[in-house]
Protein backbone atom coordinates (compact mmCIF):
# COMPACT_ATOMS: atom_id res chain seq x y z
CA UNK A 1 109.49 -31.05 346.98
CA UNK A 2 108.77 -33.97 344.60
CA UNK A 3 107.48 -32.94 341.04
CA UNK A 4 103.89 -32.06 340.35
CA UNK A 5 102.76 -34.63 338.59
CA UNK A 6 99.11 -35.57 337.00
CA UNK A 7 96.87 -38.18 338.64
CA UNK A 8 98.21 -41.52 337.49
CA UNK A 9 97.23 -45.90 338.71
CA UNK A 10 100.66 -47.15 339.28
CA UNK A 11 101.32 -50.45 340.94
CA UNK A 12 104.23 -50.81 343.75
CA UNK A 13 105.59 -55.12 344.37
CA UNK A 14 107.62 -55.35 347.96
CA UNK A 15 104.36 -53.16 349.45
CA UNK A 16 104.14 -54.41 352.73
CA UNK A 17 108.06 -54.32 353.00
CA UNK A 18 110.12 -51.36 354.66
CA UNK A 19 110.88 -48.82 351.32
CA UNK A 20 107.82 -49.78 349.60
CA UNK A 21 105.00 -49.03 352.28
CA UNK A 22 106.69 -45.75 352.79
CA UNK A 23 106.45 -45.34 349.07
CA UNK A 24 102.55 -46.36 348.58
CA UNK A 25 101.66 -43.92 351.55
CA UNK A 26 103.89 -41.04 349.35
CA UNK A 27 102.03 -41.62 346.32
CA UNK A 28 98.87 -42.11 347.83
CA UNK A 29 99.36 -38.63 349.46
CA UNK A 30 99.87 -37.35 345.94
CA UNK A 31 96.52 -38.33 344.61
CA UNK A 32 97.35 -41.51 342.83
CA UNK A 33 95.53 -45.10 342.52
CA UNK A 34 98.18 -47.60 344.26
CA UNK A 35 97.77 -50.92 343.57
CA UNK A 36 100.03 -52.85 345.74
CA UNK A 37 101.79 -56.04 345.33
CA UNK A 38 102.71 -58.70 348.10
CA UNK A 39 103.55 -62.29 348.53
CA UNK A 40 104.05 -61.65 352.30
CA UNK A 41 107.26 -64.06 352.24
CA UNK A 42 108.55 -65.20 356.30
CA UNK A 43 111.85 -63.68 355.25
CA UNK A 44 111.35 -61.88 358.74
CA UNK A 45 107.83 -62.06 360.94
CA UNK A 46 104.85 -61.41 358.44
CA UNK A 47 103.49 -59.62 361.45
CA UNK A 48 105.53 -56.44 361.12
CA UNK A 49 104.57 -56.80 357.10
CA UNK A 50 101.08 -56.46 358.09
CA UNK A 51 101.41 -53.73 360.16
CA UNK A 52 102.94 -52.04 356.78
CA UNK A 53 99.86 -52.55 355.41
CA UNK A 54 97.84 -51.04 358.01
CA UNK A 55 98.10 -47.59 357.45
CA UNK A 56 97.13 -48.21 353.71
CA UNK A 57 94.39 -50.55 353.63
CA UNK A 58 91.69 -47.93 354.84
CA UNK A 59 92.21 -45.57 351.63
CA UNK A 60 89.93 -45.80 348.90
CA UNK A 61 92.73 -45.38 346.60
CA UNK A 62 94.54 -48.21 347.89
CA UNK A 63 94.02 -51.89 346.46
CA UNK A 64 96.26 -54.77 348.28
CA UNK A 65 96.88 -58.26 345.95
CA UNK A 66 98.39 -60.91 347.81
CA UNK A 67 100.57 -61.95 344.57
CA UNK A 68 103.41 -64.26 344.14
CA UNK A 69 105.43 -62.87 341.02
CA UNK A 70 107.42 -65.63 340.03
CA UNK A 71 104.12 -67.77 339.43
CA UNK A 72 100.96 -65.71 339.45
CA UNK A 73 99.03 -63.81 336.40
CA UNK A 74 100.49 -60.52 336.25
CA UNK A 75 99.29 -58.87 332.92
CA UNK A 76 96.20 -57.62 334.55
CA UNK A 77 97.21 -55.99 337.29
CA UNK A 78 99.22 -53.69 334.92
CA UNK A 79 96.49 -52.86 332.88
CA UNK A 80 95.86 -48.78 333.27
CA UNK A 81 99.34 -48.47 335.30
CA UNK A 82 101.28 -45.41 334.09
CA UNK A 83 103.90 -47.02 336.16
CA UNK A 84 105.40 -49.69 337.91
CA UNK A 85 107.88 -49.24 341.16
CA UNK A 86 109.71 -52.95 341.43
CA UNK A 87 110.78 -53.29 344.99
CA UNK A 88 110.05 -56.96 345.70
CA UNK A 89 112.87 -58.98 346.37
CA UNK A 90 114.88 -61.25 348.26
CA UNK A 91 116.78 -59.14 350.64
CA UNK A 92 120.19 -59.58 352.64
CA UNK A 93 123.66 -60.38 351.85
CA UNK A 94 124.03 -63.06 354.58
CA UNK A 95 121.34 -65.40 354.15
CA UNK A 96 122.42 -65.43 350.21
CA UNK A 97 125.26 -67.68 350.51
CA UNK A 98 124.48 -71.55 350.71
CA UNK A 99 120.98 -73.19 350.28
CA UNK A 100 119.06 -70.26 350.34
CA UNK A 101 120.58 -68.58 347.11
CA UNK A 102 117.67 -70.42 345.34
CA UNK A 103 115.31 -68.33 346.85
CA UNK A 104 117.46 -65.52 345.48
CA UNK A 105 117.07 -66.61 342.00
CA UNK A 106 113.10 -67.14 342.38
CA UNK A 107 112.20 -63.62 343.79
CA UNK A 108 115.00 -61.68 342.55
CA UNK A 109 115.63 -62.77 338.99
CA UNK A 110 112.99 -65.13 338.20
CA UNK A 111 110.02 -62.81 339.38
CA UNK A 112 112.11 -59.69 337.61
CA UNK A 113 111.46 -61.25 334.43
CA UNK A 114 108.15 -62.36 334.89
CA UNK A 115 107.17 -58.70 335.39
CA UNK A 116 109.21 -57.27 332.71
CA UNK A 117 107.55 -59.58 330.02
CA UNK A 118 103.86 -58.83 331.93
CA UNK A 119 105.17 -54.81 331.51
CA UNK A 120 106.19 -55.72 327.89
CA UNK A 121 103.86 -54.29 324.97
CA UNK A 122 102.07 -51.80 327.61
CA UNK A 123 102.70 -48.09 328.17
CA UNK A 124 103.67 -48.78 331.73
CA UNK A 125 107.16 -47.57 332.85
CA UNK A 126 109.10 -49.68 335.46
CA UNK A 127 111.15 -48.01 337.91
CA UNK A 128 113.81 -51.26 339.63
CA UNK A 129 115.07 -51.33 343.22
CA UNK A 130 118.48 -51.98 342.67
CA UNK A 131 121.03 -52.00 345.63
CA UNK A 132 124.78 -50.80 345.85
CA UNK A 133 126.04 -54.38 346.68
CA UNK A 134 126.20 -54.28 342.65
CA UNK A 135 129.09 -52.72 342.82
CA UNK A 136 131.27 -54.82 345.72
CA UNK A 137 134.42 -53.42 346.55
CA UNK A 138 134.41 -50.18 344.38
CA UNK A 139 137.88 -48.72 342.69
CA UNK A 140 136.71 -45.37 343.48
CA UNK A 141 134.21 -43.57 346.00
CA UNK A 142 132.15 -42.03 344.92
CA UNK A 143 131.39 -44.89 343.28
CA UNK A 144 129.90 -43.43 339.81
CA UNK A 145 126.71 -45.42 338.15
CA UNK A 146 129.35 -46.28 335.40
CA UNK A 147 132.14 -48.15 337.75
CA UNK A 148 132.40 -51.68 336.15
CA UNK A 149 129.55 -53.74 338.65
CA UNK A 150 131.74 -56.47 340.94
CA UNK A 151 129.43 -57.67 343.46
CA UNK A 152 131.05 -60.12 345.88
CA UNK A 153 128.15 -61.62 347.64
CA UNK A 154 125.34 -64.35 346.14
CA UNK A 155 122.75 -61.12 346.51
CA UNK A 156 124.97 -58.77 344.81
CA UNK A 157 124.66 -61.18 342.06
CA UNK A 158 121.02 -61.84 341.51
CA UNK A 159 120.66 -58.04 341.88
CA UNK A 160 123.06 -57.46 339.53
CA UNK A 161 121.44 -60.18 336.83
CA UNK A 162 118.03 -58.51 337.65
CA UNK A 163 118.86 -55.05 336.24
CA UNK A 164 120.93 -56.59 333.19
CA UNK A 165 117.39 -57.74 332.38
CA UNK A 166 115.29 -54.35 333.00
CA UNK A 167 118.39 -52.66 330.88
CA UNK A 168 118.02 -55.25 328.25
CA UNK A 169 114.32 -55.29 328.05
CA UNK A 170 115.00 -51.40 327.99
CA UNK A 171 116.94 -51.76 325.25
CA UNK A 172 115.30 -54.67 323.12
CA UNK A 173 111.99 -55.08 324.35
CA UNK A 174 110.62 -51.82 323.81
CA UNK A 175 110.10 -51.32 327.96
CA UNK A 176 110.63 -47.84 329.49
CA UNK A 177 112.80 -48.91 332.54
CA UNK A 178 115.19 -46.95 334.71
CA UNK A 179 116.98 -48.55 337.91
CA UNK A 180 117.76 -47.15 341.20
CA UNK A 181 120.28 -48.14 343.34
CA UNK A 182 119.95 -47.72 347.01
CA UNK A 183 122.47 -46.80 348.94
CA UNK A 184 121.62 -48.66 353.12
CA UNK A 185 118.20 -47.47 353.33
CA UNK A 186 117.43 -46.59 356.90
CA UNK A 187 114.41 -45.37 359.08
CA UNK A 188 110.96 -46.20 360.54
CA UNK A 189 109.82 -49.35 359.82
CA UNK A 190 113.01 -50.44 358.41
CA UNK A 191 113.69 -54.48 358.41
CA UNK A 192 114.00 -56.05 361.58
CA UNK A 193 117.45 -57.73 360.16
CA UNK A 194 119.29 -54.58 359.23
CA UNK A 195 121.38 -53.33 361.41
CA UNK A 196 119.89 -49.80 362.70
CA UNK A 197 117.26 -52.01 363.91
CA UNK A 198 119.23 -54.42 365.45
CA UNK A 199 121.62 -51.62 367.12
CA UNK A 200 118.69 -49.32 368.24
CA UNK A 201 116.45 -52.60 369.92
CA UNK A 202 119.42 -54.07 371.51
CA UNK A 203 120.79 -50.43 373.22
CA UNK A 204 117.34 -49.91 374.25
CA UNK A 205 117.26 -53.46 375.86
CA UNK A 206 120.12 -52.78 377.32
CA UNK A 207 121.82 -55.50 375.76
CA UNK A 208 125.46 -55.25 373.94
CA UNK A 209 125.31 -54.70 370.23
CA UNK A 210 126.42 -56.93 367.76
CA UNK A 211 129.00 -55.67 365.45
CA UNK A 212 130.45 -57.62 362.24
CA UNK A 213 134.04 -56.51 361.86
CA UNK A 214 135.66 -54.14 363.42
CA UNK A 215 133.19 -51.38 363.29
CA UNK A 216 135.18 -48.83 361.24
CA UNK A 217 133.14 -50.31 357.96
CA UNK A 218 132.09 -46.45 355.88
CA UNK A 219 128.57 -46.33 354.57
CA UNK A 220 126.42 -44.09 352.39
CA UNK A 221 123.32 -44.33 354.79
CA UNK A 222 119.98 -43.00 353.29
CA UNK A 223 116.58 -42.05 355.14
CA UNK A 224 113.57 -43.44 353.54
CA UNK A 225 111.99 -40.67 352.64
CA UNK A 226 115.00 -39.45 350.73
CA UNK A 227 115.03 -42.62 348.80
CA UNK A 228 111.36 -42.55 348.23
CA UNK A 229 111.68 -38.91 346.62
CA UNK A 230 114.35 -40.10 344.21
CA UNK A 231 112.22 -43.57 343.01
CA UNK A 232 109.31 -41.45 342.45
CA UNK A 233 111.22 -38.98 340.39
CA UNK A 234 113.14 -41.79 338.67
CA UNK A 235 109.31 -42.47 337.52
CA UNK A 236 108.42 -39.23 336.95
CA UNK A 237 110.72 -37.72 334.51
CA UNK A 238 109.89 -37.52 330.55
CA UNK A 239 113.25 -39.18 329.33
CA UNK A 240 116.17 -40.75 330.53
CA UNK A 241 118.87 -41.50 328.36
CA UNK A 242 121.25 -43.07 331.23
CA UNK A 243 118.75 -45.55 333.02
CA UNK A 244 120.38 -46.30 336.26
CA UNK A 245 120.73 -43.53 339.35
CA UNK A 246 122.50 -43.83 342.74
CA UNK A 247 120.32 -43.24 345.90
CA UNK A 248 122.44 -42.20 348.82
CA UNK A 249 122.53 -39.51 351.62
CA UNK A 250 125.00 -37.77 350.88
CA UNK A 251 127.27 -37.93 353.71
CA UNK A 252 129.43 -41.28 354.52
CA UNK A 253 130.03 -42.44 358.19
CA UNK A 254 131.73 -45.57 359.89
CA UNK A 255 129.09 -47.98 362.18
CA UNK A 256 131.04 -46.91 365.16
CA UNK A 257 130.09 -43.36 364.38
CA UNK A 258 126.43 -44.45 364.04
CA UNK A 259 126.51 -45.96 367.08
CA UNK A 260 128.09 -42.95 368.81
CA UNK A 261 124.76 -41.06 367.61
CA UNK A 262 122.41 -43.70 368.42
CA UNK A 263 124.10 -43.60 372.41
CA UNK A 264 123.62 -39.84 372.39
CA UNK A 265 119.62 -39.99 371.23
CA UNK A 266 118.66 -42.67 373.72
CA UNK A 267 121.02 -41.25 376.67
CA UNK A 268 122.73 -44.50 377.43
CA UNK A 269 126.11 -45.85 377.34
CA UNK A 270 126.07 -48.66 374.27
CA UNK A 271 128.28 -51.90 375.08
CA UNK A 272 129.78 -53.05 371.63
CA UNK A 273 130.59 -56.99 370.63
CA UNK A 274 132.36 -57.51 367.55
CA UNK A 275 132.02 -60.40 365.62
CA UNK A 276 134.10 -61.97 362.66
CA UNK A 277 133.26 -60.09 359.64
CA UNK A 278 131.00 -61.53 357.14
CA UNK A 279 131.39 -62.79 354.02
CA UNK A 280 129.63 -60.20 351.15
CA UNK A 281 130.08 -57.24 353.47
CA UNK A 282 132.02 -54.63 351.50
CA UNK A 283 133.95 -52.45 353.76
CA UNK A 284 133.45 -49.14 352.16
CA UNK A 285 130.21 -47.41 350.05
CA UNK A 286 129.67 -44.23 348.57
CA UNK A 287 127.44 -42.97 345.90
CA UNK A 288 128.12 -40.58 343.14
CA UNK A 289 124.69 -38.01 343.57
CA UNK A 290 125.67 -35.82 340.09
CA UNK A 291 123.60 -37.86 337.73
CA UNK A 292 120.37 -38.10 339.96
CA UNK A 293 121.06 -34.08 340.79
CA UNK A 294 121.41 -33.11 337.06
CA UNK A 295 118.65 -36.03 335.40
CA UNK A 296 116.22 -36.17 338.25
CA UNK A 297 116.62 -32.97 339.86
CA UNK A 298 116.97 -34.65 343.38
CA UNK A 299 119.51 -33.92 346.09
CA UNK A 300 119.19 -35.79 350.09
CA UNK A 301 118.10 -33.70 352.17
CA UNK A 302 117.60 -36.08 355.56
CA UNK A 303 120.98 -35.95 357.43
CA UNK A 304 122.02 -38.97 359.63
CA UNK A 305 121.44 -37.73 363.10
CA UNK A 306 118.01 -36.19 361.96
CA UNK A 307 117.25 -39.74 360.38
CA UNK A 308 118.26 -41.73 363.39
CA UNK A 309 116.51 -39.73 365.84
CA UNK A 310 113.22 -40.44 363.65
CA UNK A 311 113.79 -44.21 363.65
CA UNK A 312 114.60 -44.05 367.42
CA UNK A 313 111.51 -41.57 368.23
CA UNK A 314 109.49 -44.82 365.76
CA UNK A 315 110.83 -47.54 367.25
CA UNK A 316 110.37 -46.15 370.86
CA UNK A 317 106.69 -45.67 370.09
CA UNK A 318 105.76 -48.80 368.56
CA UNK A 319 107.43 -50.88 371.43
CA UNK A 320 105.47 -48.95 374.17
C-alpha cells in the first residue's frame, strides 16, 4: 500500500507522458490537488499525449497548464505545492546522438534548472525522474545508487548533469530534493518508441519484431505502477539523508525472454529480426532495491509476466 499521507497541491511536469499520467491519476485517487505540467512536445504523436490527459481532465482536482519549462513563468505554479514530481524530459537514448542532443540540453538540463531555481526559497520538495542510463556499463549488478555514474550515451549525460543539479541545489540551495532512478519502465500507455510497445504492436500485426543486438541484452524491467509507488514515497517520507533511490522490478530478464512471454500471452508464434546494436545501449541493468526497501519502505511487487499481460490486455483494447 502507499503511505497515508495528508491532503497536499503538488504539481507533476511530463503529465501527459507515459509514467507521469499514471502518476497524476495515483495521486488524484489519494485525495490530492494535481496540477499538471505539459509542453506537449512531437517527440512521438501528441495524439496519444492527449489521450493521457483524458482520463484526468474531468476531475475537479485536476488543473492541466500547457507550460514550456525551459522558457515559461514557473514560480506561480509552485505556489501552495507541498511537492513537485519532475518527470519532463527529453526521452531516448537513440535520438540523443547527433543534432538532436540540443534538444537534450533544453528539456533535460536547461528546464531542470529553471524549475529548481522556481522551487528555490519555497517549502516545496522536488522528487527527479532520473533513469539508469546514468550508470552505463555498471562494474557490478546490482548496480548500487553509489557505483561511480558512467553513462555512455548523449541522454545518459544530460540525465546525469540534471541530477548533479537537484543534488547540488539540495545541498547549497536550501531545496529538499531526492532523485529516482528508473529502471525500463514498462506498461499501459507506455511510449510508442520503447520497445514493449514496439514488440507487442508488431506480434499483434503479425509483422517480425525488430531486435537491436542479439537479443540476449539483461534488463531490470519495472511496471508502472511499481515505479509510481516508489516516486510517491520518494515524496512522501520526512527525511532522507541519501537523496537518490533505484526503481526496478526486481527480477532481471534478457529481451529474448520477454519476447518468449509476450508469444505465450497473445498465442502466436513471434518472427524475430535483429539489427546492429545501437550505440548507448548498455547490455546489462540491474538495480540495487536495499536502500529504497530500508529508506522508503518500498519493495516491487508487479512481476514481468503479470506486467506484460496488462500492457497486452491495454494495448489490445485501445486498438479495437
Amino acid at each position: 500500500m502507499f503511505p497515508d499521507a495528508t491532503h497536499m497541491s503538488v504539481v507533476i511536469t511530463g503529465v501527459a507522458g507515459f509514467i507521469g499520467s499514471h502518476l497524476a491519476a495515483r495521486l488524484l485517487e489519494q485525495g490530492h490537488d494535481v496540477i499538471g505540467i505539459d509542453c506537449l512536445t512531437d517527440y512521438y504523436d501528441v495524439s496519444r499525449k492527449r489521450s493521457n490527459l483524458d482520463g484526468l481532465l474531468g476531475n475537479e482536482r485536476f488543473r492541466f497548464e500547457l507550460i514550456d519549462l525551459a522558457q515559461d513563468e514557473l514560480r506561480p505554479l509552485l505556489v501552495g505545492a507541498s511537492t513537485v514530481y519532475h518527470l519532463a524530459g527529453q526521452p531516448g537514448v537513440r535520438n540523443s546522438w547527433g543534432a538532436e542532443f540540443d534538444s537534450y540540453v533544453r528539456n533535460n538540463i536547461v528546464a531542470t534548472q529553471r524549475l529548481l531555481e522556481a522551487t528555490r526559497g519555497s517549502a516545496a520538495r522536488i522528487v527527479f525522474a532520473s533513469s539508469s542510463s546514468v550508470y552505463g556499463d555498471a562494474d557490478v549488478y546490482p548496480t548500487p545508487e553509489g557505483a561511480t555514474p558512467r553513462p555512455i550515451s548523449p541522454y545518459g549525460v544530460t540525465k546525469l548533469c540534471s541530477e548533479q543539479l537537484v543534488m547540488a541545489y539540495r545541498r547549497s540551495a536550501g531545496v529538499d530534493a531526492r532523485c529516482v532512478r528508473y529502471f525500463t519502465v514498462y506498461g499501459p500507455r507506455q511510449r510508442p518508441d520503447m520497445a514493449f510497445s514496439r514488440f507487442i504492436e508488431a506480434a499483434r500485426q503479425g509483422h517480425a519484431v525488430e531486435v537491436y543486438g542479439d537479443g540476449e541484452q539483461v534488463r531490470d524491467f519495472t511496471f508502472v505502477t511499481d515505479a509510481v509507488e516508489a516516486t510517491i514515497r520518494a515524496g512522501s517520507v520526512a527525511s532522507a539523508s541519501e537523496g537518490i533511490f533505484n526503481v526496478g522490478g526486481g527480477s532481471r530478464v534478457t529481451v529474448r525472454e520477454v519476447l518468449s512471454t509476450i508469444a505465450e500471452l497473445l498465442g502466436r508464434r513471434i518472427e524475430i529480426r535483429n539489427l546492429p546494436p545501437q550505440p548507448g545501449d548498455v547490455r546489462e541493468t540491474g538495480a540495487d532495491l536495499r536502500r529504497a526497501a530500508d529508506v522508503l519502505g518500498w519493495h516491487p511487487t508487479v512481476g514481468l509476466r503479470d506486467g506484460l499481460r496488462a500492457q497486452v490486455a491495454a494495448t489490445t483494447a485501445t486498438t479495437q
